[in-house]
Protein backbone atom coordinates (compact mmCIF):
# COMPACT_ATOMS: atom_id res chain seq x y z
CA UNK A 1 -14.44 6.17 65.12
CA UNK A 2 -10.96 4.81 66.91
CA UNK A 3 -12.64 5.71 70.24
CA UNK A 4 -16.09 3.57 69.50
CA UNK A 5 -14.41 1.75 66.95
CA UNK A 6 -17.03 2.12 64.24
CA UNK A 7 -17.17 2.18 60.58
CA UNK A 8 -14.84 -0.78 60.17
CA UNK A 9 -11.77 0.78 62.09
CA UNK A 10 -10.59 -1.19 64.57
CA UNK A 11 -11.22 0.53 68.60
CA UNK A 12 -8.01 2.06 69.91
CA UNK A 13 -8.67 4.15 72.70
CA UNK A 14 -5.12 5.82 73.14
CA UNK A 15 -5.03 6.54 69.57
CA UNK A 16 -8.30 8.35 69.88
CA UNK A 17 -7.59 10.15 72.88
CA UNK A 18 -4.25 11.32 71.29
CA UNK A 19 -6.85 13.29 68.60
CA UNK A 20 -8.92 14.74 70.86
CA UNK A 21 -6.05 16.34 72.43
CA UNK A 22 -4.66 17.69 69.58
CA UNK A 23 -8.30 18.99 68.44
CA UNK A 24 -8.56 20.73 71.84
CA UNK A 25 -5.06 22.05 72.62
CA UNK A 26 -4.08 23.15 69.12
CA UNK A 27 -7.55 24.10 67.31
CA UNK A 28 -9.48 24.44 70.47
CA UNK A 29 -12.61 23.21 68.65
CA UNK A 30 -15.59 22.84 70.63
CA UNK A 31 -16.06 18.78 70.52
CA UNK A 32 -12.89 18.25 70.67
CA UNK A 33 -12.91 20.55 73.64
CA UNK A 34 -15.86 18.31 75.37
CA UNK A 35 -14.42 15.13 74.12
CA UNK A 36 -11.21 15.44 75.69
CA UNK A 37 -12.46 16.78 79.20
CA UNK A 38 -14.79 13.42 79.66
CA UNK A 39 -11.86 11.34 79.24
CA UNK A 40 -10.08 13.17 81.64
CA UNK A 41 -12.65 13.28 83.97
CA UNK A 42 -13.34 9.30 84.18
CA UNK A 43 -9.93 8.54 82.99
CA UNK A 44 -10.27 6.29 80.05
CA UNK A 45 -7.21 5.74 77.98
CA UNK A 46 -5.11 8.03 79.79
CA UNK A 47 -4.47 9.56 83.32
CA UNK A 48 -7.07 11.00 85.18
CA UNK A 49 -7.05 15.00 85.53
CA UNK A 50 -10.26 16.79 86.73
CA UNK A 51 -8.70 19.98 86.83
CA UNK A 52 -7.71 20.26 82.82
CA UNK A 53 -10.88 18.30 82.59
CA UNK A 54 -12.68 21.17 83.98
CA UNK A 55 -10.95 24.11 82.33
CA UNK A 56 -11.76 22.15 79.14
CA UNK A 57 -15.25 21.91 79.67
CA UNK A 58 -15.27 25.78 80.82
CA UNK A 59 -14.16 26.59 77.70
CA UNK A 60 -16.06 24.06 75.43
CA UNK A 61 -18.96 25.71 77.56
CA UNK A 62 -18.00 29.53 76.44
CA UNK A 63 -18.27 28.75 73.10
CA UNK A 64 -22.46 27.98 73.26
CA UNK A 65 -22.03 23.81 72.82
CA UNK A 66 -24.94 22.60 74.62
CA UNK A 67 -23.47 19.24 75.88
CA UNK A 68 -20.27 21.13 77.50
CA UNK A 69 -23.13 23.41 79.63
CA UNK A 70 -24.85 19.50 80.29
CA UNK A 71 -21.13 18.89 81.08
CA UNK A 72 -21.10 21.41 83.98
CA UNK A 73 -23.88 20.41 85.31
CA UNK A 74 -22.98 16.97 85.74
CA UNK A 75 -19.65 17.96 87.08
CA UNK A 76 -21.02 20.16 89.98
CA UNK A 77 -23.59 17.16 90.34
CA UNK A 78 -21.54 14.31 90.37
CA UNK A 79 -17.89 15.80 92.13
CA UNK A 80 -18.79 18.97 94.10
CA UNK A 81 -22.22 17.92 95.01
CA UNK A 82 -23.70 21.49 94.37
CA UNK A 83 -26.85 20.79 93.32
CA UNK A 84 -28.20 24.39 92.93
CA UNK A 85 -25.25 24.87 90.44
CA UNK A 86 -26.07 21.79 88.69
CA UNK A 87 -29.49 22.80 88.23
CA UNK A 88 -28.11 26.21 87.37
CA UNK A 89 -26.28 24.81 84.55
CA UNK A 90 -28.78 22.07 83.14
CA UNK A 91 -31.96 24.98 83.08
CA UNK A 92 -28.98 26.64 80.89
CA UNK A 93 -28.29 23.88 79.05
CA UNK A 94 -32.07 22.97 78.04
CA UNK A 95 -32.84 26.29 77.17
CA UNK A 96 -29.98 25.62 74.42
CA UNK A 97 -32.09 22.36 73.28
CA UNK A 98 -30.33 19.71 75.40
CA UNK A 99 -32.72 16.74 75.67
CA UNK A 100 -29.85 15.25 78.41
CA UNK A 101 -30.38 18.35 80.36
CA UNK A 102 -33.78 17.76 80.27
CA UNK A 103 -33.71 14.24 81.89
CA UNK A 104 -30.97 15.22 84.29
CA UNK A 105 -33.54 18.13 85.85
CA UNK A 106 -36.08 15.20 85.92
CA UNK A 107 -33.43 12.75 88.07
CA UNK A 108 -33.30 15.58 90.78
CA UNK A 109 -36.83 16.07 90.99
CA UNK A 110 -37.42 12.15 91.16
CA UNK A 111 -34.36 12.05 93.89
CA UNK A 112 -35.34 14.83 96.00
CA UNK A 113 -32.61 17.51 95.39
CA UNK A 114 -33.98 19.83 93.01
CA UNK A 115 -33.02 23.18 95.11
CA UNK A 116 -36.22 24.97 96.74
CA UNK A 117 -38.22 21.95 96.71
CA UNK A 118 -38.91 19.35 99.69
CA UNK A 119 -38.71 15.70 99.20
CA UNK A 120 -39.40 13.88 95.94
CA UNK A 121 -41.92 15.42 93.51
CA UNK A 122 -42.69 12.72 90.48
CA UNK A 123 -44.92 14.91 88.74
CA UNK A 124 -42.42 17.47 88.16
CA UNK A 125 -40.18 14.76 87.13
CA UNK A 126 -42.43 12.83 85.08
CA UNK A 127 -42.41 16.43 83.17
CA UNK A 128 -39.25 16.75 82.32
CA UNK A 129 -38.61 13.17 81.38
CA UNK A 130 -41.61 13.22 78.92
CA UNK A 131 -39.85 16.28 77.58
CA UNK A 132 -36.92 14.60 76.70
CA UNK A 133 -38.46 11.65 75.30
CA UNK A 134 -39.88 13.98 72.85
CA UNK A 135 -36.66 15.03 72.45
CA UNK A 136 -35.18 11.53 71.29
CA UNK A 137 -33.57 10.63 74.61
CA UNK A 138 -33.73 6.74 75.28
CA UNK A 139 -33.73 6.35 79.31
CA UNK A 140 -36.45 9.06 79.68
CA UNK A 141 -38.66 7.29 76.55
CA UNK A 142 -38.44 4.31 79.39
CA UNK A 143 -39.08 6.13 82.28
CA UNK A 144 -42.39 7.83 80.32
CA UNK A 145 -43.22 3.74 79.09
CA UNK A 146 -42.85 2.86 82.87
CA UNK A 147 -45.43 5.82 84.25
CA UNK A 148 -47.92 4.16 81.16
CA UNK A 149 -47.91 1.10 82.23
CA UNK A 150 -48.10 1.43 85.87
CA UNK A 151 -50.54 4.38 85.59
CA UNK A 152 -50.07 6.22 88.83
CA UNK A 153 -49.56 9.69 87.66
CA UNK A 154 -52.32 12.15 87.07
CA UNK A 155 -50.35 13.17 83.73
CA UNK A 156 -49.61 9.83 82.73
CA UNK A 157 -53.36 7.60 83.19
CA UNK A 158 -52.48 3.81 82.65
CA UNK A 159 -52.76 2.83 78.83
CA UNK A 160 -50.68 -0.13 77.75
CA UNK A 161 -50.65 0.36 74.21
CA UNK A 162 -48.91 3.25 74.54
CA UNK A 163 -46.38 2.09 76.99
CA UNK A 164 -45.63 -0.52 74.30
CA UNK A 165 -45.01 1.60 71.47
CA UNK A 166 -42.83 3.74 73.97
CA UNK A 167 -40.61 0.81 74.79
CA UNK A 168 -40.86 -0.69 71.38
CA UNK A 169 -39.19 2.75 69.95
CA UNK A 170 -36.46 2.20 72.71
CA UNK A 171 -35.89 -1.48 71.23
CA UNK A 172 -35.75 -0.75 68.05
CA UNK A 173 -32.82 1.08 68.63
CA UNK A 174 -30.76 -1.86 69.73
CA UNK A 175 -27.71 -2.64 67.90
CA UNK A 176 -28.13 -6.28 67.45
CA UNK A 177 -31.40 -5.51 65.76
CA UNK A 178 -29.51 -3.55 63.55
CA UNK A 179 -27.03 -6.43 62.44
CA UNK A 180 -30.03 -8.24 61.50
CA UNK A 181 -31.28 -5.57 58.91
CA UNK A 182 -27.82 -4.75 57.95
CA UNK A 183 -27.07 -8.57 57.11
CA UNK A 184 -30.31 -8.65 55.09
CA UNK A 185 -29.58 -5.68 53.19
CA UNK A 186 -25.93 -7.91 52.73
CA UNK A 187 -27.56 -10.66 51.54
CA UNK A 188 -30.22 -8.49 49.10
CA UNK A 189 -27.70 -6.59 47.44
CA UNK A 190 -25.16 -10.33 46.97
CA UNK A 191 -29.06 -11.45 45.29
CA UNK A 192 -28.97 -14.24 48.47
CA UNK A 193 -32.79 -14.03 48.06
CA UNK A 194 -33.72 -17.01 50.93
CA UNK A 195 -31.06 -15.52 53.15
CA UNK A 196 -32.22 -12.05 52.84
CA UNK A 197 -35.69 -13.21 53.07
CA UNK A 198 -34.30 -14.89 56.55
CA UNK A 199 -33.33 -12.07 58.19
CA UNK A 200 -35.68 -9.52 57.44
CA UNK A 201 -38.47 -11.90 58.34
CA UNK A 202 -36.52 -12.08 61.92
CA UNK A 203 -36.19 -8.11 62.26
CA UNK A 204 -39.73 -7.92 61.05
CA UNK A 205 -41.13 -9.64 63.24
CA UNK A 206 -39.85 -7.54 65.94
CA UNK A 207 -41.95 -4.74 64.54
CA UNK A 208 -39.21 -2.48 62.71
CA UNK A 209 -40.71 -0.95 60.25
CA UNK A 210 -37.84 -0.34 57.78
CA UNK A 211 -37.71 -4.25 57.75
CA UNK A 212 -41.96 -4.46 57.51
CA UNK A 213 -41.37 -2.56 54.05
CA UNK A 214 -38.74 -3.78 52.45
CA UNK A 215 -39.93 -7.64 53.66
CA UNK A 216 -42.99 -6.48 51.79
CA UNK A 217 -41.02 -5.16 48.82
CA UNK A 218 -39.74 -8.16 48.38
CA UNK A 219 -42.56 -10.75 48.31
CA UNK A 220 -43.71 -8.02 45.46
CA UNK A 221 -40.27 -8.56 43.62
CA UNK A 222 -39.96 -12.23 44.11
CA UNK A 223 -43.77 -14.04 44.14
CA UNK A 224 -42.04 -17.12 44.21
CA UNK A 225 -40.45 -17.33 46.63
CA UNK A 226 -42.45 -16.14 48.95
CA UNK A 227 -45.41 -18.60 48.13
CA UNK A 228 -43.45 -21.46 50.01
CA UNK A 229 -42.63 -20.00 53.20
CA UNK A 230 -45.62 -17.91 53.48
CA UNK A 231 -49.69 -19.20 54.30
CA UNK A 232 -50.88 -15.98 53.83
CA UNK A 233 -50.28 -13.26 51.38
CA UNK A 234 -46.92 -11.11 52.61
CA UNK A 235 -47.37 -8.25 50.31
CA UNK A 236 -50.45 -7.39 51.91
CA UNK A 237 -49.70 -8.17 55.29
CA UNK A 238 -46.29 -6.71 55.55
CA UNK A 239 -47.19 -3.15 53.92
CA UNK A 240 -50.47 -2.94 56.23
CA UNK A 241 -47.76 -3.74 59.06
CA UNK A 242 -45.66 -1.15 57.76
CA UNK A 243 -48.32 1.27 57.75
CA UNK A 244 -49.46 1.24 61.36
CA UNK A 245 -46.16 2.50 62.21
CA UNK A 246 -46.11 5.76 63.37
CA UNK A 247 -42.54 6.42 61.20
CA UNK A 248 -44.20 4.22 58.00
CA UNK A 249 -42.69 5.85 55.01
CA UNK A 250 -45.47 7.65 52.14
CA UNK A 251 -44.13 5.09 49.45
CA UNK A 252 -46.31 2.28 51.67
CA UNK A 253 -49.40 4.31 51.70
CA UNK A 254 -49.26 5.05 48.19
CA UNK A 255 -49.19 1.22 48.05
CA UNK A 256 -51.25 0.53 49.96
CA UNK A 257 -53.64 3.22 48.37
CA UNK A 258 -53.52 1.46 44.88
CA UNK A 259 -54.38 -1.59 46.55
CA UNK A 260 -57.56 -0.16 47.71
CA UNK A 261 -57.83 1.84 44.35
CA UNK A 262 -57.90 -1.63 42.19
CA UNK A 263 -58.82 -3.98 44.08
CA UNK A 264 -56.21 -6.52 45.91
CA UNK A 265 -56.55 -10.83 45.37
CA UNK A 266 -59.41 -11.15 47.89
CA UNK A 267 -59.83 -7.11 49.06
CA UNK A 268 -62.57 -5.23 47.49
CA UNK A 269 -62.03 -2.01 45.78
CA UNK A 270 -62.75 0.77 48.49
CA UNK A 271 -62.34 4.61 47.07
CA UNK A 272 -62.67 5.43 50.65
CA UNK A 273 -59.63 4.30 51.70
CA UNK A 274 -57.96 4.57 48.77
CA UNK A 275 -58.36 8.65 49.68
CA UNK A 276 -57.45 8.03 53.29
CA UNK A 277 -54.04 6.11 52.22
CA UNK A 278 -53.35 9.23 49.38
CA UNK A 279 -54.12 12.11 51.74
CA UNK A 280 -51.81 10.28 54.38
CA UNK A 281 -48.72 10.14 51.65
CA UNK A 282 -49.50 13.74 50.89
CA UNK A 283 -49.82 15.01 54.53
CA UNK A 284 -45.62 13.45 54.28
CA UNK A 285 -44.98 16.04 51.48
CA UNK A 286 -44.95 13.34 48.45
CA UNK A 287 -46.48 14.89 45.49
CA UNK A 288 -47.61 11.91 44.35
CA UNK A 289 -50.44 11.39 47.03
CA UNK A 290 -51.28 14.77 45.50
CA UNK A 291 -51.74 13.44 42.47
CA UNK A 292 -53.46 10.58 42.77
CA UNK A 293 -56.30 12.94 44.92
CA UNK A 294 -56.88 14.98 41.74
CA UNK A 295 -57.54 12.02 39.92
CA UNK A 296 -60.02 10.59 42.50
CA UNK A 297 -61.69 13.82 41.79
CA UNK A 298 -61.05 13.65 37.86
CA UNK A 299 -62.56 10.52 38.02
CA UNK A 300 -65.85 11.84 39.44
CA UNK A 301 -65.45 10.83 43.29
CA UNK A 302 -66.05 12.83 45.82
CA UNK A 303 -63.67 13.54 49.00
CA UNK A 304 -64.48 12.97 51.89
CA UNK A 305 -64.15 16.59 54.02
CA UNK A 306 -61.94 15.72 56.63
CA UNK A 307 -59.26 14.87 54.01
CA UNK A 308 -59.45 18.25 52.95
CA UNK A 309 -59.66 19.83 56.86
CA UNK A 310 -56.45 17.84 57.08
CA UNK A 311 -54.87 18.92 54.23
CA UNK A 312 -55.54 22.56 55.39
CA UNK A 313 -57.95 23.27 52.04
CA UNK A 314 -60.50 25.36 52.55
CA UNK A 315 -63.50 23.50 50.84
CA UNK A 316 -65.43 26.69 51.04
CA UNK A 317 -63.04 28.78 48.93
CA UNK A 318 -62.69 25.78 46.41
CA UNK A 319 -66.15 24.88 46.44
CA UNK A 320 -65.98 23.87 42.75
CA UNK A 321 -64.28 20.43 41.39
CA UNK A 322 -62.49 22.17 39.30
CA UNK A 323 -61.04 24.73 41.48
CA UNK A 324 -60.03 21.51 44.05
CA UNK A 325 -57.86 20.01 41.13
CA UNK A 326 -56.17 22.99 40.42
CA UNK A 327 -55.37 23.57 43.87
CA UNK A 328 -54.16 19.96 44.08
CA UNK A 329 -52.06 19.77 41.18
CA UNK A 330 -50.66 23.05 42.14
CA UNK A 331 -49.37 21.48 45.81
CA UNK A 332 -48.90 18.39 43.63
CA UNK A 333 -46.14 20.78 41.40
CA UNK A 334 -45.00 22.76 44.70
CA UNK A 335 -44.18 18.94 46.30
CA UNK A 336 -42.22 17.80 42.64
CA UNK A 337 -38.79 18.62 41.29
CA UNK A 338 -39.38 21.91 39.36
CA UNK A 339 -36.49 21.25 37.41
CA UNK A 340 -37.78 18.95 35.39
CA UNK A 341 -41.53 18.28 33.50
CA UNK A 342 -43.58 16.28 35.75
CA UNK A 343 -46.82 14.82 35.39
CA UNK A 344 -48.08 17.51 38.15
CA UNK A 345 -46.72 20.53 35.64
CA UNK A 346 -48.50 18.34 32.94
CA UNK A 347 -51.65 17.98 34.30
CA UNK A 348 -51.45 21.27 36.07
CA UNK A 349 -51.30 23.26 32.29
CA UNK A 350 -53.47 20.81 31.30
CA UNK A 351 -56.23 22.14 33.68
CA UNK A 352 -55.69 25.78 33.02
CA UNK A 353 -55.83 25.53 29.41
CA UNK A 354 -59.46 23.57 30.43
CA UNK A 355 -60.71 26.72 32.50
CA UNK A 356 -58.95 29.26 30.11
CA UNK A 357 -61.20 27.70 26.93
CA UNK A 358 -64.12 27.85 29.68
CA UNK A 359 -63.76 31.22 30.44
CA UNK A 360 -63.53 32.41 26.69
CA UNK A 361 -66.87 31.06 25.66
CA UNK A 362 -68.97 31.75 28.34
CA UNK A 363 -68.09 35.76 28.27
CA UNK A 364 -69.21 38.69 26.05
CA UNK A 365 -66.94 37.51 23.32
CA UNK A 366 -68.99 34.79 21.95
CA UNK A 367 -71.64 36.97 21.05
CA UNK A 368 -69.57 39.55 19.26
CA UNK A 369 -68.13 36.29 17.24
CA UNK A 370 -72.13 35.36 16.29
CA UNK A 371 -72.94 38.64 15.52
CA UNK A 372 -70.06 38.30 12.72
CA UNK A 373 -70.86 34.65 11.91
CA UNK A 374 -73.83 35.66 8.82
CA UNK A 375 -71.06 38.38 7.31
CA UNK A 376 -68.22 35.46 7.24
CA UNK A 377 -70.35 32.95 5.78
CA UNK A 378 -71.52 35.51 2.70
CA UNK A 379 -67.76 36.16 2.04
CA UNK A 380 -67.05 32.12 2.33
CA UNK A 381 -70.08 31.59 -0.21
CA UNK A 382 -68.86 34.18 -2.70
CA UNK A 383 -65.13 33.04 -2.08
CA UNK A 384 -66.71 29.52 -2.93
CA UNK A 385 -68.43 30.46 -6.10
CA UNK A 386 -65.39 32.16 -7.60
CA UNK A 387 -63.16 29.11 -7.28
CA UNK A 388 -65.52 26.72 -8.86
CA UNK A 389 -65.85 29.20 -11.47
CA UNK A 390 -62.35 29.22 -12.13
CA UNK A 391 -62.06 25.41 -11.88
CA UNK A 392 -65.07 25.27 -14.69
CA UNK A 393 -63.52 27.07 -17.36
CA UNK A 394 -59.45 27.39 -16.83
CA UNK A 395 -58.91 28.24 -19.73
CA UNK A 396 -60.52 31.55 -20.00
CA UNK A 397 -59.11 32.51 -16.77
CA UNK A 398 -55.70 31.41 -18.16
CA UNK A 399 -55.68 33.72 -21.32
CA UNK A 400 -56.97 36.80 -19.49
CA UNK A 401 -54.29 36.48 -17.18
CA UNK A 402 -51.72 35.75 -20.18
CA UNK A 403 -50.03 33.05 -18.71
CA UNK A 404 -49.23 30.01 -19.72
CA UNK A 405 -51.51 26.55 -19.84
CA UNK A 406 -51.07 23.98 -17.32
CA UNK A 407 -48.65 21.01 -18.42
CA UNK A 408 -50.56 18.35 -20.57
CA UNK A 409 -53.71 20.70 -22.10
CA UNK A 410 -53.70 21.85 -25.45
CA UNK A 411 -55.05 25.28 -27.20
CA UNK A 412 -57.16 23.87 -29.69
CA UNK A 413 -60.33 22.60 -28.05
CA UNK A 414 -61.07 20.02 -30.57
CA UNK A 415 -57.65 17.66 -29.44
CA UNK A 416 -59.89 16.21 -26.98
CA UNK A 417 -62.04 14.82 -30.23
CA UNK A 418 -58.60 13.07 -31.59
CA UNK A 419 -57.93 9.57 -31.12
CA UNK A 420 -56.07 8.46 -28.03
CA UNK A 421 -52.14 7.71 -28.53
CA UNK A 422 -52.27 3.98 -27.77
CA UNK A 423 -50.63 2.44 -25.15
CA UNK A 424 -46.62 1.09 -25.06
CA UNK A 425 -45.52 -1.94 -24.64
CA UNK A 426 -43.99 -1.25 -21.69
CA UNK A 427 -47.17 -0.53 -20.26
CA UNK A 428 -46.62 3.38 -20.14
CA UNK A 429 -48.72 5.82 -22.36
CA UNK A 430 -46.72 8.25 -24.78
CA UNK A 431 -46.48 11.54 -24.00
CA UNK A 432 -49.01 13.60 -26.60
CA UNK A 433 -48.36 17.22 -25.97
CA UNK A 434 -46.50 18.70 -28.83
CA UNK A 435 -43.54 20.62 -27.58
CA UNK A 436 -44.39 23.16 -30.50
CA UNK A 437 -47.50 24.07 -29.13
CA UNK A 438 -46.70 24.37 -25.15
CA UNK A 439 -47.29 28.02 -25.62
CA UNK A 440 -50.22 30.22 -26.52
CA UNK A 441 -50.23 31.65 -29.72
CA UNK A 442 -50.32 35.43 -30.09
């Protein structure tokens, strides 16, 4: 941070150099190691030494960190002019995953002075640099954008688009790009809605994709807003932007997905690429493209069967709907935090209750359970008739049990011929049992 002067500390050179010596003389940690001998070597913030320089790197080297191998090599490239050795060294050093190795074996096949070889042999280096642009590393992602657009390799035919999206990767790497999207998330967070739209219409426009969603996210938020500085509709435009990306995040296909699903303003509902935009999210690992497949299928819509080649399900082992949702739901649960209920779990239970009830009464069992169906309903009948029986005449049942009578009936079966107590003026009827007579007599 002192040396680059990043993450708000102010750059101090001398200060940082006075750490890296103390990481590599007294801890002798590997970075610190590597660190120190490439300021000796060119000399920044303090005297020039390439012989510590190169006992450093030695031993940075020694302890397996890739860059102090690279290291090597460049030394015995750029002081001793031993190209064999440097050659030696970078093979060394890409084996370990160095993608600067990688485009340093391409320069001496593009200059002539990879040992063994005669002359300049851009094949070979066109190799090596595509390697390392695969491998993140920006000057050989322009040397590969270069052999695109000029098309005069076998291994590289001419095809513009690509050599665009090469360069465009390289671009989007530039720090003042970066201001721009930092300054709008600035201005987001502070709720300077106009100014953030500003600047992430400006890094937008440049075809970032981080900006392309979150521009997007934020016509969604704020409709009104948008509407004045905007002909066309930015939600749609900016996720669909977003999307062509070949880093667009699974939250904008799931977008754009439901936009397909429901039908957008002036789009048409189309299940087909509603799938498409689902299988895409769950090809990302997000469980909820998952989801949203099973319900295509829940829903009675068929997928398509490269959806399912890409997905890696085999459609002739889950041949059946209901086989396909499990198996989604399952991946759906696999892709979810298992910590917690989810609607995968949910629906995932849900389904196997479904093919458990399914099994039951389509086996053997359902017959056994008819068989017994005319021997339950006698016993329900008889069961039936004594209870109505007992309801007719409780009082017989009563005194042959010995009990006592229900609250509110009297012994004597001619009460119910006596007059009825008549009402009180309070609107509640007297109580007419007879305390004396609450009990049967013997």
């Amino acid at each position: 941070m002192l040396f680059w002067g990043q993450q708000g500390v102010e750059k101090n050179v001398r200060k940082a150099v006075e750490w890296y010596a103390k990481g590599a003389l007294e801890n002798e940690d590997p970075v610190s190691l590597f660190d120190y001998s490439i300021v000796l070597f060119k000399g920044q913030g303090v005297k020039r030494n390439l012989r510590l320089a190169f006992q450093l790197m030695k031993k940075a080297s020694s302890k397996g960190f890739p860059q102090a191998v690279n290291g090597l090599g460049w030394y015995y490239h750029t002081f001793k002019k031993d190209y064999a050795k440097a050659a030696k060294y970078w093979l060394k050093a890409e084996a370990m995953g160095s993608p600067e190795a990688t485009f340093n074996l391409g320069v001496l096949h593009l200059d002539g002075l990879y040992p063994g070889t005669a002359g300049r042999n851009r094949t070979a280096a066109a190799g090596y640099f595509y390697k390392a642009a695969e491998k993140g590393h920006m000057e050989g992602t322009l040397h590969c954008s270069q052999f695109y657009i000029t098309g005069n390799l076998p291994s590289f035919p001419r095809d513009p688009e690509k050599a665009v999206l090469w360069a465009k990767y390289v671009a989007e790497k530039n720090g003042y790009l970066g201001h721009f999207i930092q300054k709008a998330l600035k201005a987001y967070l502070e709720l300077s809605w106009n100014e953030a739209l500003l600047y992430y219409v400006l890094s937008a426009e440049t075809g970032i994709e981080v900006s392309q969603t979150n521009l997007a996210r934020l016509c969604e938020e704020k409709p009104n807003l948008t509407k004045r500085y905007f002909a066309t509709d930015c939600v749609w435009k900016y996720y669909n932007f977003s999307i062509s990306q070949s880093s667009a995040p699974s939250f904008a296909y799931l977008k754009v997905g439901d936009f397909y699903y429901y039908g957008y303003h002036n789009q048409s509902r189309n299940l087909d690429m509603s799938a498409r935009m689902y299988a895409q999210a769950a090809l990302m690992g997000d469980a909820q493209g998952f989801f949203n497949l099973a319900l295509l299928l829940e829903e009675g819509y068929s997928l398509p069967s490269y959806i399912f080649d890409r997905l890696e399900i085999d459609s002739t082992v889950h041949s059946r709907n209901m086989s396909l949702r499990q198996e989604l739901y399952e991946r759906c649960w696999n892709y979810s935090n298992q910590e917690s209920v989810s609607p995968c779990m949910l629906a995932l239970v849900y389904l196997r209750l479904r093919i458990l009830t399914g099994n039951i009464f389509h086996s053997d069992l359902i017959y056994y359970l008819g068989g017994l169906s005319p021997y339950l309903l006698v016993a329900f009948l008889i069961w039936r008739f004594w209870s109505l029986s007992a309801v007719a005449h409780p009082e017989s049942s009563v005194a042959a049990e010995g009990g006592p009578l229900p609250s509110g009936e009297d012994p004597n079966p001619r009460r119910s011929a006596e007059p009825e107590a008549s009402p009180d003026p309070n609107g509640f009827e007297e109580d007419s049992i007879n305390p004396q007579h609450s009990c049967p007599r013997s």
